[in-house]
Protein backbone atom coordinates (compact mmCIF):
# COMPACT_ATOMS: atom_id res chain seq x y z
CA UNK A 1 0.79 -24.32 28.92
CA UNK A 2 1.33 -23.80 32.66
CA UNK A 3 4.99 -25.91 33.85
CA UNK A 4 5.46 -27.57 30.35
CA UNK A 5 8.68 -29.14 29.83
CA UNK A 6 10.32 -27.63 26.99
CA UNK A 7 13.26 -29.72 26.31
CA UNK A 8 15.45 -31.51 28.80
CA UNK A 9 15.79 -29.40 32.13
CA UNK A 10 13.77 -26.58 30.11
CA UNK A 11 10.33 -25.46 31.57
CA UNK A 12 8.03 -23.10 30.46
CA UNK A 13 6.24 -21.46 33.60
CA UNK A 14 5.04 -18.07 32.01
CA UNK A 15 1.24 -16.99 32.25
CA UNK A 16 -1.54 -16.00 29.77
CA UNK A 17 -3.24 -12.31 30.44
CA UNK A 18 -6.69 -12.59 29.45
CA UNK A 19 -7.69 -9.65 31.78
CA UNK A 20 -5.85 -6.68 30.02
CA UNK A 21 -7.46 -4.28 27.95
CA UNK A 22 -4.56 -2.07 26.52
CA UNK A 23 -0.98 -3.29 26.05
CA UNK A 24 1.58 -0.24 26.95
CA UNK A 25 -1.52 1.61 27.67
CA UNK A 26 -2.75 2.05 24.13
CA UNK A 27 -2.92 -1.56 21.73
CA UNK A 28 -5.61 -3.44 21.91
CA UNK A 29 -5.39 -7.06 22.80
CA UNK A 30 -8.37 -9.01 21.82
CA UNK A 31 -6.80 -12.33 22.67
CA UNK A 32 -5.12 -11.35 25.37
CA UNK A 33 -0.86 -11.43 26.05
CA UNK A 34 1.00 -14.38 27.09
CA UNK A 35 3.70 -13.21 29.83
CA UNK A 36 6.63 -15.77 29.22
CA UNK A 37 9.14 -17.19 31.70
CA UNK A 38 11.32 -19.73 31.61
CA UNK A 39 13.70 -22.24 33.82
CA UNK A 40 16.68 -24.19 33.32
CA UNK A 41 17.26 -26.81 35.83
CA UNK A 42 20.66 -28.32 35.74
CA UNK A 43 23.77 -28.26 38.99
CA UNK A 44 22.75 -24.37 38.72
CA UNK A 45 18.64 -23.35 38.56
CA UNK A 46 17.94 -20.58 36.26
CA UNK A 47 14.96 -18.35 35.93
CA UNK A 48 14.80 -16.45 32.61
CA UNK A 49 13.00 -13.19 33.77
CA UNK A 50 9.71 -12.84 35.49
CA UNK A 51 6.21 -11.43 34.68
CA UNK A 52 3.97 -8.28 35.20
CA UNK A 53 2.89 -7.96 38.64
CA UNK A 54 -0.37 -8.76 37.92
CA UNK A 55 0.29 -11.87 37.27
CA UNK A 56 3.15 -12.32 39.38
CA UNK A 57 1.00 -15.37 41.77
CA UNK A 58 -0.07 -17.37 39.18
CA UNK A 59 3.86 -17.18 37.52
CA UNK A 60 5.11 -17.72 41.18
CA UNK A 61 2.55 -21.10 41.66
CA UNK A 62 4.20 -22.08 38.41
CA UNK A 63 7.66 -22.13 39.33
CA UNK A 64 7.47 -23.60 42.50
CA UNK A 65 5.94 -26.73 40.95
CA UNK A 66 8.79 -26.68 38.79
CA UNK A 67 11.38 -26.18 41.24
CA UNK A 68 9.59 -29.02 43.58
CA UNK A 69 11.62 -27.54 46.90
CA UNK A 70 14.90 -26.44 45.44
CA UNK A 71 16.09 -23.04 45.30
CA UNK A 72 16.83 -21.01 42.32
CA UNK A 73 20.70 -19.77 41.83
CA UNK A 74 20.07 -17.48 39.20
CA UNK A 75 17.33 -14.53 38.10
CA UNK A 76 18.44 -13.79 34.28
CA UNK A 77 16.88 -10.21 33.35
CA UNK A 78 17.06 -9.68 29.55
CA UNK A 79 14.84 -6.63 29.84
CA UNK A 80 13.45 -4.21 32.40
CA UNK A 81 10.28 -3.19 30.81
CA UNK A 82 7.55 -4.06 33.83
CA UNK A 83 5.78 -6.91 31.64
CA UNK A 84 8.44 -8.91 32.34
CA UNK A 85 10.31 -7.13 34.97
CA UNK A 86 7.67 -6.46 37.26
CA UNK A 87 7.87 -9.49 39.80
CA UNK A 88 11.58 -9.30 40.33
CA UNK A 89 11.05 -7.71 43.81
CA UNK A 90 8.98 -10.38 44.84
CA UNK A 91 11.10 -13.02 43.50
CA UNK A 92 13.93 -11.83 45.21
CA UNK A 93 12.43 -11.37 48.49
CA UNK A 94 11.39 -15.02 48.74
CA UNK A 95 14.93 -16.56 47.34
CA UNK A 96 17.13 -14.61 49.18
CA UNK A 97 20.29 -16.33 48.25
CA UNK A 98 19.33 -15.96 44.63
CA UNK A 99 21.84 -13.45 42.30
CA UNK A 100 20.56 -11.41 39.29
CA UNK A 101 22.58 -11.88 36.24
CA UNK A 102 22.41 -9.05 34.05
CA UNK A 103 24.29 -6.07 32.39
CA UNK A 104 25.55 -3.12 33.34
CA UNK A 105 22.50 -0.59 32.23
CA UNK A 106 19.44 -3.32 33.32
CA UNK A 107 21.65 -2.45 36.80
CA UNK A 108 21.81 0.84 36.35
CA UNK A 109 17.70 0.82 35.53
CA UNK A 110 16.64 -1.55 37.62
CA UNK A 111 16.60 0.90 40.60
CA UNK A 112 14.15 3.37 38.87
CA UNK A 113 11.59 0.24 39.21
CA UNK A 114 12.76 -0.86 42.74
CA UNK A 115 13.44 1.47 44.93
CA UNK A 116 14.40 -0.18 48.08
CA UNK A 117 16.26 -3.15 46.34
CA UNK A 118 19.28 -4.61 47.93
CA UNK A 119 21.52 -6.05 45.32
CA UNK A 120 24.67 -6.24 47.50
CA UNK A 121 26.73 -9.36 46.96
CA UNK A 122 23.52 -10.31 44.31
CA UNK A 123 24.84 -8.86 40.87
CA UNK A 124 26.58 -10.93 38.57
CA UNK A 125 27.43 -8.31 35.93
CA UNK A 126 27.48 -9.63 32.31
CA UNK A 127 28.90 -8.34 28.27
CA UNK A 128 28.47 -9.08 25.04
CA UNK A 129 29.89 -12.73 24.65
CA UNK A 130 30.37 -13.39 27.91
CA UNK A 131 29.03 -16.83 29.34
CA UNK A 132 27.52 -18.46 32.29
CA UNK A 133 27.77 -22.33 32.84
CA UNK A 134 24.89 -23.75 34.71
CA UNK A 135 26.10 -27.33 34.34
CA UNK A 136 25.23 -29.07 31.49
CA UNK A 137 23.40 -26.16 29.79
CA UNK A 138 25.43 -22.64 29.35
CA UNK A 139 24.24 -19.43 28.63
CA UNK A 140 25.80 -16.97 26.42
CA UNK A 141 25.06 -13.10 26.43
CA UNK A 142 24.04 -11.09 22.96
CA UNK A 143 23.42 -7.53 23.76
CA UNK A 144 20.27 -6.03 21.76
CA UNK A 145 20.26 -2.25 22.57
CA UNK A 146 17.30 -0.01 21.53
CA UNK A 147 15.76 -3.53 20.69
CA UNK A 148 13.54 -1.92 22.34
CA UNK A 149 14.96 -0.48 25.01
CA UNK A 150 18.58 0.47 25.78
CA UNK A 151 19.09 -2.58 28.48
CA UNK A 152 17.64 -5.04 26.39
CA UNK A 153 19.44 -8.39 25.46
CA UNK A 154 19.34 -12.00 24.69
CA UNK A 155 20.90 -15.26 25.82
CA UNK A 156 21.67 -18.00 23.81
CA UNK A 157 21.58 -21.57 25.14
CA UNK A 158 24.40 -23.72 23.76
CA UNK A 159 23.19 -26.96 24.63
CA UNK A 160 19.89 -26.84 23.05
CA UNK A 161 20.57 -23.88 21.00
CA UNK A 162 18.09 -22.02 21.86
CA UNK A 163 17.97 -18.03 21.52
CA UNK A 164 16.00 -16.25 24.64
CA UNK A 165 15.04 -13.09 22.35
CA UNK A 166 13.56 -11.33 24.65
CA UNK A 167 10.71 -9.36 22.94
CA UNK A 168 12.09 -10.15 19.45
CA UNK A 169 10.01 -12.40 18.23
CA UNK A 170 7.00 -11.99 19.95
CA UNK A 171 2.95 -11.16 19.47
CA UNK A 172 -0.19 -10.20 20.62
CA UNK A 173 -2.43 -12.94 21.82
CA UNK A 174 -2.62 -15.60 25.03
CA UNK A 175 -0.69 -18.77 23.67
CA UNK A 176 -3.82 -20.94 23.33
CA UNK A 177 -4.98 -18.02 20.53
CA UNK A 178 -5.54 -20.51 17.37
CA UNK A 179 -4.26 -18.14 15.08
CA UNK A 180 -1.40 -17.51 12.35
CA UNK A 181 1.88 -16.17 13.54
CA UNK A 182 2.16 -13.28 11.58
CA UNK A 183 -0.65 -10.88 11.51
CA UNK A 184 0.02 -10.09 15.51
CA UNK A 185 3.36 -10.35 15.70
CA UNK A 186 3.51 -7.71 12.36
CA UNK A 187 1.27 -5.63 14.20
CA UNK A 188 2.94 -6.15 17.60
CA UNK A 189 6.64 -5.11 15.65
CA UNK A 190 5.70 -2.71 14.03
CA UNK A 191 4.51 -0.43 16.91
CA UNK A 192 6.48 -1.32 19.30
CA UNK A 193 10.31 -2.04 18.23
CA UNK A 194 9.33 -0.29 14.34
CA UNK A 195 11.38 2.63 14.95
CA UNK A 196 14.66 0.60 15.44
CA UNK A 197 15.10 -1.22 12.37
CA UNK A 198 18.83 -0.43 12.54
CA UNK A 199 19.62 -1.93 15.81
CA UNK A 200 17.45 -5.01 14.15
CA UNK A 201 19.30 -5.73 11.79
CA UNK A 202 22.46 -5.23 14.29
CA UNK A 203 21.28 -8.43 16.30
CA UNK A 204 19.93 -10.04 12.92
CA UNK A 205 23.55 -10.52 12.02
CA UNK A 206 25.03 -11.71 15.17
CA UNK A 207 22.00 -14.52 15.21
CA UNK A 208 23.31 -15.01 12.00
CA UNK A 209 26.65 -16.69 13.76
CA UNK A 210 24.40 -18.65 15.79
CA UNK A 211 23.69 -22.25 15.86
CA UNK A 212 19.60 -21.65 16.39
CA UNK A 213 17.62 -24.57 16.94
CA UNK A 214 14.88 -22.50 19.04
CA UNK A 215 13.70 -19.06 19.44
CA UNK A 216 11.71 -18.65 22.85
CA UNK A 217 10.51 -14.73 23.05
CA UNK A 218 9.26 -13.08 25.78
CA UNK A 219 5.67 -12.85 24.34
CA UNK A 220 3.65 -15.35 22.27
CA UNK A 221 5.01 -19.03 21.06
CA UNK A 222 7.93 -20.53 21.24
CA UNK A 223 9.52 -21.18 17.36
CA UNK A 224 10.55 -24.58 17.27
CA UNK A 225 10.14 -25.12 13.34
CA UNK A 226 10.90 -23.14 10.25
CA UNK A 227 12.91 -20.29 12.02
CA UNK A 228 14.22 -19.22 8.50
CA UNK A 229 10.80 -17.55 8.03
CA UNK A 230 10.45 -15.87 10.91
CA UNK A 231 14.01 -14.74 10.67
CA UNK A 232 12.91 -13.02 7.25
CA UNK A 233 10.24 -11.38 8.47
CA UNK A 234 12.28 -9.65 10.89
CA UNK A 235 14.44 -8.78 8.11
CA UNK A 236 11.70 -7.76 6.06
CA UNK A 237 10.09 -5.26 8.85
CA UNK A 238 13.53 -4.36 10.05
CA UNK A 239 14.92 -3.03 6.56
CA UNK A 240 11.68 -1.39 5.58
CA UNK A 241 10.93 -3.38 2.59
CA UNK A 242 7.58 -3.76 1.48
CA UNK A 243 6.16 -7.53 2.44
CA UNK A 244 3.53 -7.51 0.01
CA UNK A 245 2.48 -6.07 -3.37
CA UNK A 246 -1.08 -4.03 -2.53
CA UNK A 247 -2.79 -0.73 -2.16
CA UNK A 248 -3.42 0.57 1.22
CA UNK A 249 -5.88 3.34 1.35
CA UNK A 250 -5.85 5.09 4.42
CA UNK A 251 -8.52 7.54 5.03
CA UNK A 252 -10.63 10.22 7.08
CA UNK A 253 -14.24 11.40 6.41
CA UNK A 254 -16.71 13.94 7.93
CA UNK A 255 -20.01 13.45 5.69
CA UNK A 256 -18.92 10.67 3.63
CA UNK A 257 -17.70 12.50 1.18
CA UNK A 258 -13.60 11.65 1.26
CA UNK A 259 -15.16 7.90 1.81
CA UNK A 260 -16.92 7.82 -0.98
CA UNK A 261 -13.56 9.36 -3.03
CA UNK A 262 -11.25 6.38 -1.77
CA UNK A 263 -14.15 4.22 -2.29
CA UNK A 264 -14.68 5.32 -5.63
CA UNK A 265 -10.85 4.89 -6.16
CA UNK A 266 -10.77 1.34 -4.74
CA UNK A 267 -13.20 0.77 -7.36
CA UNK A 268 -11.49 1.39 -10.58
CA UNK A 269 -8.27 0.04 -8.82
CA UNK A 270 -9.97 -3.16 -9.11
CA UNK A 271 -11.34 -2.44 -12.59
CA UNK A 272 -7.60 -1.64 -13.58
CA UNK A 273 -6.10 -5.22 -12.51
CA UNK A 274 -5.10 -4.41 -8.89
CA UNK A 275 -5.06 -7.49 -6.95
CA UNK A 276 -5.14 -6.49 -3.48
CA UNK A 277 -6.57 -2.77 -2.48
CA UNK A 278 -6.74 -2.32 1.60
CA UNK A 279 -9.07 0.33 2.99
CA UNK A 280 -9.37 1.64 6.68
CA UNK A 281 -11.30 4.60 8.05
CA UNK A 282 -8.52 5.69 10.32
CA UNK A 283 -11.95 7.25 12.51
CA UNK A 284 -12.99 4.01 13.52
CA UNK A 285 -10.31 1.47 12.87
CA UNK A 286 -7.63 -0.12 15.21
CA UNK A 287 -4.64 2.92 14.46
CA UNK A 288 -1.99 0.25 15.55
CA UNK A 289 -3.41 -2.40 12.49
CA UNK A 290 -3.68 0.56 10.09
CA UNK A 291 0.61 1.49 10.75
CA UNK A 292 0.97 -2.19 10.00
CA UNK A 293 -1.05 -2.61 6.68
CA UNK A 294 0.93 0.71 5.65
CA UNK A 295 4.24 -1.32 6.06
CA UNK A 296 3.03 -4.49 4.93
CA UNK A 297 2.07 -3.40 1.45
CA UNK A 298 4.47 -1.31 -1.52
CA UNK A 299 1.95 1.69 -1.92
CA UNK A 300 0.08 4.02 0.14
CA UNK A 301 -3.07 6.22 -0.46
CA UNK A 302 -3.81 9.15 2.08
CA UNK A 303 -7.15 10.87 1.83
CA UNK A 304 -8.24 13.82 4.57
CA UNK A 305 -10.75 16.66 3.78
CA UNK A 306 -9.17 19.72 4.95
CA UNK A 307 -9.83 20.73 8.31
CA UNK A 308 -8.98 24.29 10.29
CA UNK A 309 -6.54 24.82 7.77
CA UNK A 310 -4.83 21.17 7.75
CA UNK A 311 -5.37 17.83 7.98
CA UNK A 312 -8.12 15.84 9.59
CA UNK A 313 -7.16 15.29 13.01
CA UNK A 314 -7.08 11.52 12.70
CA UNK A 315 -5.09 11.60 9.33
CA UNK A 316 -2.68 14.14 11.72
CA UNK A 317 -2.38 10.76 13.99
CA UNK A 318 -1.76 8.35 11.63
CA UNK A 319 0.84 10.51 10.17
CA UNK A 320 2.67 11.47 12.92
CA UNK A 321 2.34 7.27 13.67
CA UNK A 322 4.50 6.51 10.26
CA UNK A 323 7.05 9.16 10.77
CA UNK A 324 7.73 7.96 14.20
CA UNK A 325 8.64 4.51 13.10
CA UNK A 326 10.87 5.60 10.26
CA UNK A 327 7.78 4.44 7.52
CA UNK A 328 10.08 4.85 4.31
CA UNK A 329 10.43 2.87 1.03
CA UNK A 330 6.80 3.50 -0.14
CA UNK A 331 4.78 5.33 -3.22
CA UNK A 332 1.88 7.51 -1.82
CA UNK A 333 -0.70 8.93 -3.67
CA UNK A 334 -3.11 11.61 -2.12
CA UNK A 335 -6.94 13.01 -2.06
CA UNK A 336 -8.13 16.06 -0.92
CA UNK A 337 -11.09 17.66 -0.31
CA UNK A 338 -12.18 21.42 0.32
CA UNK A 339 -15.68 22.61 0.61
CA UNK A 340 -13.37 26.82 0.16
CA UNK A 341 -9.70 26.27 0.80
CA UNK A 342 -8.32 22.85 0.13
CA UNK A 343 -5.37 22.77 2.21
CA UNK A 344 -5.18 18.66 3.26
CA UNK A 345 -3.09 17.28 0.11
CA UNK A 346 -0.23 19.70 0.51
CA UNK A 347 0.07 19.48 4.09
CA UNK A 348 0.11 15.59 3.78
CA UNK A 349 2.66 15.89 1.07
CA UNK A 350 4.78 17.94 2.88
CA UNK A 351 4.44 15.88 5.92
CA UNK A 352 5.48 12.45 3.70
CA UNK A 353 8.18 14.12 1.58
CA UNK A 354 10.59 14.73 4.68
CA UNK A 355 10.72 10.74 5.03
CA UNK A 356 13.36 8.54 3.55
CA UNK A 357 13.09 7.17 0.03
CA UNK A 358 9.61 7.94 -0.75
CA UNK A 359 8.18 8.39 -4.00
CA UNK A 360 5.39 11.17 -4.22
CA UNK A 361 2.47 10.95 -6.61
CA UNK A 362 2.31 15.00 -7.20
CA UNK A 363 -0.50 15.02 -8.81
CA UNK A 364 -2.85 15.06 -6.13
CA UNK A 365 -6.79 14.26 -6.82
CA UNK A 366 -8.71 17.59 -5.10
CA UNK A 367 -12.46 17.10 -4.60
CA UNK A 368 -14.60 20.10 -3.58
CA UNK A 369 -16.88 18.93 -1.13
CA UNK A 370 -18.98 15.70 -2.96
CA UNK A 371 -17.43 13.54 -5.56
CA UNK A 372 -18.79 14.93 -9.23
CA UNK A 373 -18.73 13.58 -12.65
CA UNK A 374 -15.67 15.47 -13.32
CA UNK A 375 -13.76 14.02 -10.53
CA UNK A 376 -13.48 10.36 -11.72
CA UNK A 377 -10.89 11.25 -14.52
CA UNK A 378 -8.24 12.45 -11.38
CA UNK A 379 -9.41 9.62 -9.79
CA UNK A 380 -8.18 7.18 -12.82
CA UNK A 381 -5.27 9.05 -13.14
CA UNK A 382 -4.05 8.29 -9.47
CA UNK A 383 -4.78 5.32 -10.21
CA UNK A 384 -2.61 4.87 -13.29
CA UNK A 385 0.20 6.37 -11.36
CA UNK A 386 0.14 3.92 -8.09
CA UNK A 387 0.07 1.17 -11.19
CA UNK A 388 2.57 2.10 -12.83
């Protein structure tokens, strides 16, 4: 998608990163990342951010096609995080005369990143509501603190009314991925801007009193059609509701055992009328997918055999995972098991109880080492309760 015109005077010149294994170090990217950059070219040229340094030739080859010998004005930063911060050095070397437009705290930041940056007589400092004419197109500033970092804003484009979201909006996956929006952008949300629903729903409503014609996010496609929908996703995620009506059965096993409980449960879920049951073996599974199947769906099954006195050390994980993005809004069920001293169910239940709004199956389904024969009725009675 290399230099594709956008819309009049709008080019997209950001790259695809095929190469990387681990997104911030710890998601998995099986289709890669798109690293996306834009340019307006009107009496004023302006760049809308850069690209990780990794990919900072290929995004440089890019715009200078674009720019076909003329010389940038303008480097708009809507976030410092390296992925799209990372080739503003090199930028800034090569167009000397070129001035950053940004606010006050990307300034304050951008230092941290760049140590021997000279920004003297190159800062154009920029609010909330403020605005930049380039010409024909003008640029007006929304900031979008903790959105997901404390810097971050967007800029909406009156002329062709598009919103620059930054990395609202975005997903896993290079943009020639043929696949549906939302799975990776759910997953991609929920991980990394989960925790600040609040400050989501700040710059929700301010879109709101936008004209939006076109959202163009730092990763993944640009949303030219149907914006309500995504829009309602992000209000979805961002309030904590539930986006679907299933079971999501998270769980850890040493011999097979606890498997063969939620299994077993799972089972007569299905026999009962449930329509959609989820399972994942937090051992082996991707931990980022199994936080975003706990969001996605209205109930929640934990099952851990007890382990030095706790919880398996993967159910630990996972559940240190929901807490740190606010998880909320959700019935959870539980299953133990204890070959001596079951201990897992209580310490999950105490663990889930200090979130907000959560309802609490109490009676918890205790297995003592192998599912028996006398096991099944607990079993049906969880079940009962998550479908009630």
């Amino acid at each position: 998608m290399n230099n594709n015109r956008l819309c009049e005077n709008i080019y997209y010149i950001g790259v695809d990163d095929k190469d990387i294994d681990l997104f911030e170090g710890q998601y998995i990217v099986p289709n890669g990342l798109s690293y996306n950059s834009y340019v307006i070219m009107d009496d004023k040229i302006a760049v809308m951010d850069t690209v990780d340094l990794r990919k900072c030739d290929e995004w440089e080859q890019n715009l200078e096609r674009v720019l076909n010998g003329k010389t940038p004005d303008y480097l708009v930063v809507l976030h410092m995080e390296p992925d799209h911060a990372g080739s503003i050095g090199k930028f800034l070397q090569k167009y000397k005369s070129a001035k950053v437009v940004a606010n006050n705290r990307t300034f304050q930041m951008m230092p941290q990143f760049f140590e021997d940056l000279d920004l003297t007589d190159r800062q154009v400092v920029v609010g909330e509501g403020d605005e930049l004419s380039l010409g024909q197109h003008s640029l007006s500033f929304v900031l979008a603190p903790m959105v997901h970092w404390p810097e971050v804003m967007m800029v909406y484009e009156k002329k062709e009314k598009i919103l620059f979201s930054a990395d609202a909006f975005g997903k896993f996956g290079a943009l020639d991925t043929d696949e549906e929006w939302d799975c990776e952008a759910r997953r991609y949300y929920l991980n990394i801007v989960g925790k600040y629903g609040a400050q989501v729903q700040t710059v929700l409503k301010k879109a709101a009193g936008l004209d939006i014609a076109k959202i163009f996010p730092l990763h993944g496609p640009m949303l030219t059609e149907n914006l309500g929908y995504y829009l309602n996703k992000y209000d979805i995620w961002s309030s904590y509701r539930p986006e679907d009506e299933g079971i999501f059965i998270a769980y850890t096993s040493i011999y097979g055992n606890t498997k063969n409980a939620a299994e077993k449960l799972k089972e007569i879920l299905q026999q009962k009328g449930a329509k959609c049951v989820v399972m994942a073996d937090l051992a082996r599974c991707d931990m980022a997918e199994a936080l975003e199947d706990a969001f996605r769906y209205d109930r929640l099954v934990l099952a851990s055999p007890t382990y030095d006195g706790g919880m398996f050390p993967y159910m630990e994980t996972f559940i240190n995972r929901l807490k740190s993005k606010n998880f909320q809004n959700r019935k959870v069920g539980f299953i133990e098991n204890g070959s001596w001293a079951p201990m897992a169910g209580k310490k999950m239940m105490d663990e889930m109880a200090s979130l907000k709004n959560m309802t609490l199956i109490e009676n918890k389904v205790t297995i003592k080492s192998a599912v028996k024969k006398e096991d099944i009725a607990q079993l049906e009675k969880l079940a009962d309760a998550l479908l009630a």
